[in-house]
N, C-alpha and C. Protein backbone atom coordinates (compact mmCIF):
# COMPACT_ATOMS: atom_id res chain seq x y z
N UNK A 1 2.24 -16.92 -14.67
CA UNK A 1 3.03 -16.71 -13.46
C UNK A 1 2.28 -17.35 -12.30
N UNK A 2 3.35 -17.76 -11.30
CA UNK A 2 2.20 -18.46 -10.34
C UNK A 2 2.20 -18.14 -9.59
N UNK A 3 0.57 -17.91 -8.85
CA UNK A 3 0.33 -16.91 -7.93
C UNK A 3 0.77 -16.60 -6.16
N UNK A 4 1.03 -17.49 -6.88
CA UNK A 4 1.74 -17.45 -4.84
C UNK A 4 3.34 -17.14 -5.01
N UNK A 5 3.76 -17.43 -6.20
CA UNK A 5 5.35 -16.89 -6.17
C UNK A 5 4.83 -14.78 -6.80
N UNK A 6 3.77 -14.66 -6.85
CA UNK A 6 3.02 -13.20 -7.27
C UNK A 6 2.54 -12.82 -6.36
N UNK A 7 2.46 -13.05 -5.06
CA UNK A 7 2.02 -12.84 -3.58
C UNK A 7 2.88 -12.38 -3.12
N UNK A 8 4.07 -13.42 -3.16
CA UNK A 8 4.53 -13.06 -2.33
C UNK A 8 5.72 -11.98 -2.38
N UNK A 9 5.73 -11.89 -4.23
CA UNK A 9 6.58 -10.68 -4.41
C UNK A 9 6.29 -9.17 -3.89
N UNK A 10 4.64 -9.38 -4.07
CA UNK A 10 3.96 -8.20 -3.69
C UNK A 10 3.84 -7.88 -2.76
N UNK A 11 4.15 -8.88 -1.44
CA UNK A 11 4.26 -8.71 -0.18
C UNK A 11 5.49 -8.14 0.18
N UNK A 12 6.66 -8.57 -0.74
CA UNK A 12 8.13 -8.78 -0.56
C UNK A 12 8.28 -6.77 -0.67
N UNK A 13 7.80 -6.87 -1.93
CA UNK A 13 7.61 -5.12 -2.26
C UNK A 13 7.09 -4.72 -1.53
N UNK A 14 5.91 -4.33 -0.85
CA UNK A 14 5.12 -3.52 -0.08
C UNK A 14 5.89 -3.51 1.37
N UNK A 15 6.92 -4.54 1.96
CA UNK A 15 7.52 -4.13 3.07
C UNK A 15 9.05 -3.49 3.02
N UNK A 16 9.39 -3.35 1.73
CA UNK A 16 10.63 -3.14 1.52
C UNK A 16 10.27 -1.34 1.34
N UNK A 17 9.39 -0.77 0.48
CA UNK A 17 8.58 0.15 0.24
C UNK A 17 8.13 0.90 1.25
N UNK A 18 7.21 0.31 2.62
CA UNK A 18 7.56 0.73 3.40
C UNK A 18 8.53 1.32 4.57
N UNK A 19 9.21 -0.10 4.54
CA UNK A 19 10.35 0.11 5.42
C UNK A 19 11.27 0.96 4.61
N UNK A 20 11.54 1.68 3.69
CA UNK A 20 12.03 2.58 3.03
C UNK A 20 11.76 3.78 3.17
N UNK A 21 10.81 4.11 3.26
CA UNK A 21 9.17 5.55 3.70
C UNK A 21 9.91 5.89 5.11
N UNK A 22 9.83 4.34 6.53
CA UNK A 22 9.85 4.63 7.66
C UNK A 22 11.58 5.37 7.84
N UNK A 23 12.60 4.54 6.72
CA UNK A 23 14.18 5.06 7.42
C UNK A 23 14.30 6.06 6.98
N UNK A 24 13.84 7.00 5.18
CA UNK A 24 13.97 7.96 5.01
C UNK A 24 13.13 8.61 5.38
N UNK A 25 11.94 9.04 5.79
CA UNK A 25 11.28 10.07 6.56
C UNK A 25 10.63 9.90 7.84
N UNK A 26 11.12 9.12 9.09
CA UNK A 26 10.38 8.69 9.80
C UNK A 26 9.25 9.67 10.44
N UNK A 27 9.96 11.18 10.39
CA UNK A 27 8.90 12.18 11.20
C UNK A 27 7.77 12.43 10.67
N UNK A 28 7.69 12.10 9.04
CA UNK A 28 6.14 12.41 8.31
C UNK A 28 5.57 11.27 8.23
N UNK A 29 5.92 9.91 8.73
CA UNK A 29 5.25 8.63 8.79
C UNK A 29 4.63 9.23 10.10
N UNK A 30 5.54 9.69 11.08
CA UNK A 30 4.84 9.85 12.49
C UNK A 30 2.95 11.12 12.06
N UNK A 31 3.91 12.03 11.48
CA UNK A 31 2.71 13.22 11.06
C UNK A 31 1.76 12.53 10.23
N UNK A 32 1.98 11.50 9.71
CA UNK A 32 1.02 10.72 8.87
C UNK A 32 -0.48 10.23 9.58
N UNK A 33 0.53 9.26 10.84
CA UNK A 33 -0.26 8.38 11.68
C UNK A 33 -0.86 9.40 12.43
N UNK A 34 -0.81 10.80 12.92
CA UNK A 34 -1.50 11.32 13.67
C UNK A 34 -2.79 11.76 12.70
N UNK A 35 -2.18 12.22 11.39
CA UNK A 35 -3.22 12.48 10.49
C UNK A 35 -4.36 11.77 10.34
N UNK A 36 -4.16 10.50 9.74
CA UNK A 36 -5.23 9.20 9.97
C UNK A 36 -6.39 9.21 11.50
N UNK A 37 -5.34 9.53 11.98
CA UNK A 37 -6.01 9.02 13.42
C UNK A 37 -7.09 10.07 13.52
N UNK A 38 -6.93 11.04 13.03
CA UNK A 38 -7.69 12.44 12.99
C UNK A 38 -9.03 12.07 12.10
N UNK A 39 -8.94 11.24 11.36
CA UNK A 39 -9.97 11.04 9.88
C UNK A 39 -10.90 10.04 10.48
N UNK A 40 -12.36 10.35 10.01
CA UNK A 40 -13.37 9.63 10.84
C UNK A 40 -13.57 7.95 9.83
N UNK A 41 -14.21 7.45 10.63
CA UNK A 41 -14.38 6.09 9.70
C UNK A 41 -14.27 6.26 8.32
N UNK A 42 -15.69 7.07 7.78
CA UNK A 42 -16.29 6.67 6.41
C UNK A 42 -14.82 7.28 5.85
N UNK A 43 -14.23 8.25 6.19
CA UNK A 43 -12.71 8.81 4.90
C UNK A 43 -12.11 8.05 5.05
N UNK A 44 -11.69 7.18 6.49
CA UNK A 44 -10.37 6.03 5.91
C UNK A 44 -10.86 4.85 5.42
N UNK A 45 -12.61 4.55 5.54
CA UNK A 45 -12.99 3.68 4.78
C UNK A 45 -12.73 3.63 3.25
N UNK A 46 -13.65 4.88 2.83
CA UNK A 46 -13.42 5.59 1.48
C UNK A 46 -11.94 5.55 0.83
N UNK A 47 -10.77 6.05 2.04
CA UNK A 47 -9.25 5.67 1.50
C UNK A 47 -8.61 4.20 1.02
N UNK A 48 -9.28 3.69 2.02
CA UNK A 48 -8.79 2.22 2.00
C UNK A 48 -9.20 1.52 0.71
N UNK A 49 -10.36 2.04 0.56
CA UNK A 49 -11.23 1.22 -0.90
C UNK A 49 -10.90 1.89 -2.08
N UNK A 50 -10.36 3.20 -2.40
CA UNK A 50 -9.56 3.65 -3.42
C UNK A 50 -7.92 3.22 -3.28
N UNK A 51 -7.47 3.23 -1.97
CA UNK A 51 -6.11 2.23 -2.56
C UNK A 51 -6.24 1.08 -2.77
N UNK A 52 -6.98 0.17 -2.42
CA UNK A 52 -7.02 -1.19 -2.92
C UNK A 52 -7.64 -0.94 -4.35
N UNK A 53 -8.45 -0.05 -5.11
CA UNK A 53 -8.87 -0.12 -5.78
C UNK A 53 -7.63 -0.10 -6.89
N UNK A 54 -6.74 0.69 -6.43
CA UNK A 54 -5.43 1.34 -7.55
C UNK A 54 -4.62 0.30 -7.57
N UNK A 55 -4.67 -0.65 -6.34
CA UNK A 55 -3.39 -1.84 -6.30
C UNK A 55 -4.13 -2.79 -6.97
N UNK A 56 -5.12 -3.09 -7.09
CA UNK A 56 -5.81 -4.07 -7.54
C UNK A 56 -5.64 -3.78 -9.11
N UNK A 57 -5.83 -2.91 -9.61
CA UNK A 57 -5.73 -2.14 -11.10
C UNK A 57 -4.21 -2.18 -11.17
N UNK A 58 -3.28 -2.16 -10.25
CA UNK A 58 -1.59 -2.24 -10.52
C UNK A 58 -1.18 -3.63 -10.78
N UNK A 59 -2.00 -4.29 -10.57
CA UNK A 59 -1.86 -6.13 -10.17
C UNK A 59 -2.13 -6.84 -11.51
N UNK A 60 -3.31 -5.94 -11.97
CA UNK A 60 -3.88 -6.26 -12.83
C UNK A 60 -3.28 -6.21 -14.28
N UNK A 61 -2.51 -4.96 -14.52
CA UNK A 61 -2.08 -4.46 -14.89
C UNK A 61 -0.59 -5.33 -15.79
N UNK A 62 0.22 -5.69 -14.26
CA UNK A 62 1.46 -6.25 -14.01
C UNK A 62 1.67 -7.68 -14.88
N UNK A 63 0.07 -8.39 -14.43
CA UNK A 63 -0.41 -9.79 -14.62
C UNK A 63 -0.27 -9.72 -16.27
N UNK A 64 -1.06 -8.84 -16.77
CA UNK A 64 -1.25 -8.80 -18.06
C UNK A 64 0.46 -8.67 -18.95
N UNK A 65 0.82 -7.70 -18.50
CA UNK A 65 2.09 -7.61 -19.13
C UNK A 65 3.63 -8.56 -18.54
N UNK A 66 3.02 -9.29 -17.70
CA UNK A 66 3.86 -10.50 -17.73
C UNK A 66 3.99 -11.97 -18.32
């Protein structure tokens, strides 16, 4: 598969995904963002590097079985 037509699906997904999150629940996206904002560096560091860790393992995953 070639990787830039694999980019950009994944891009294509992740805003459709979102923008899905924002029209059906916009008030817990809002309770979300206050949440975050509440969390000191090292936890949304720590967050950030376990979700990339899981998308990276989803990618990986995808690649193989395509």
């Amino acid at each position: 598969m070639n990787p830039v037509v694999l980019l950009l699906a994944g891009f294509g997904m992740w805003l459709f995904l979102e923008g899905a999150v924002y029209a059906i629940a916009p008030d817990a996206m809002r309770r979300m963002a206050v949440m975050l904002a509440q969390l000191s560096t090292r936890e949304l560091t720590m967050a950030g590097l376990i979700g990339a860790a899981i998308g990276a393992g989803i990618v990986w995953v995808a690649v193989q079985l395509a």
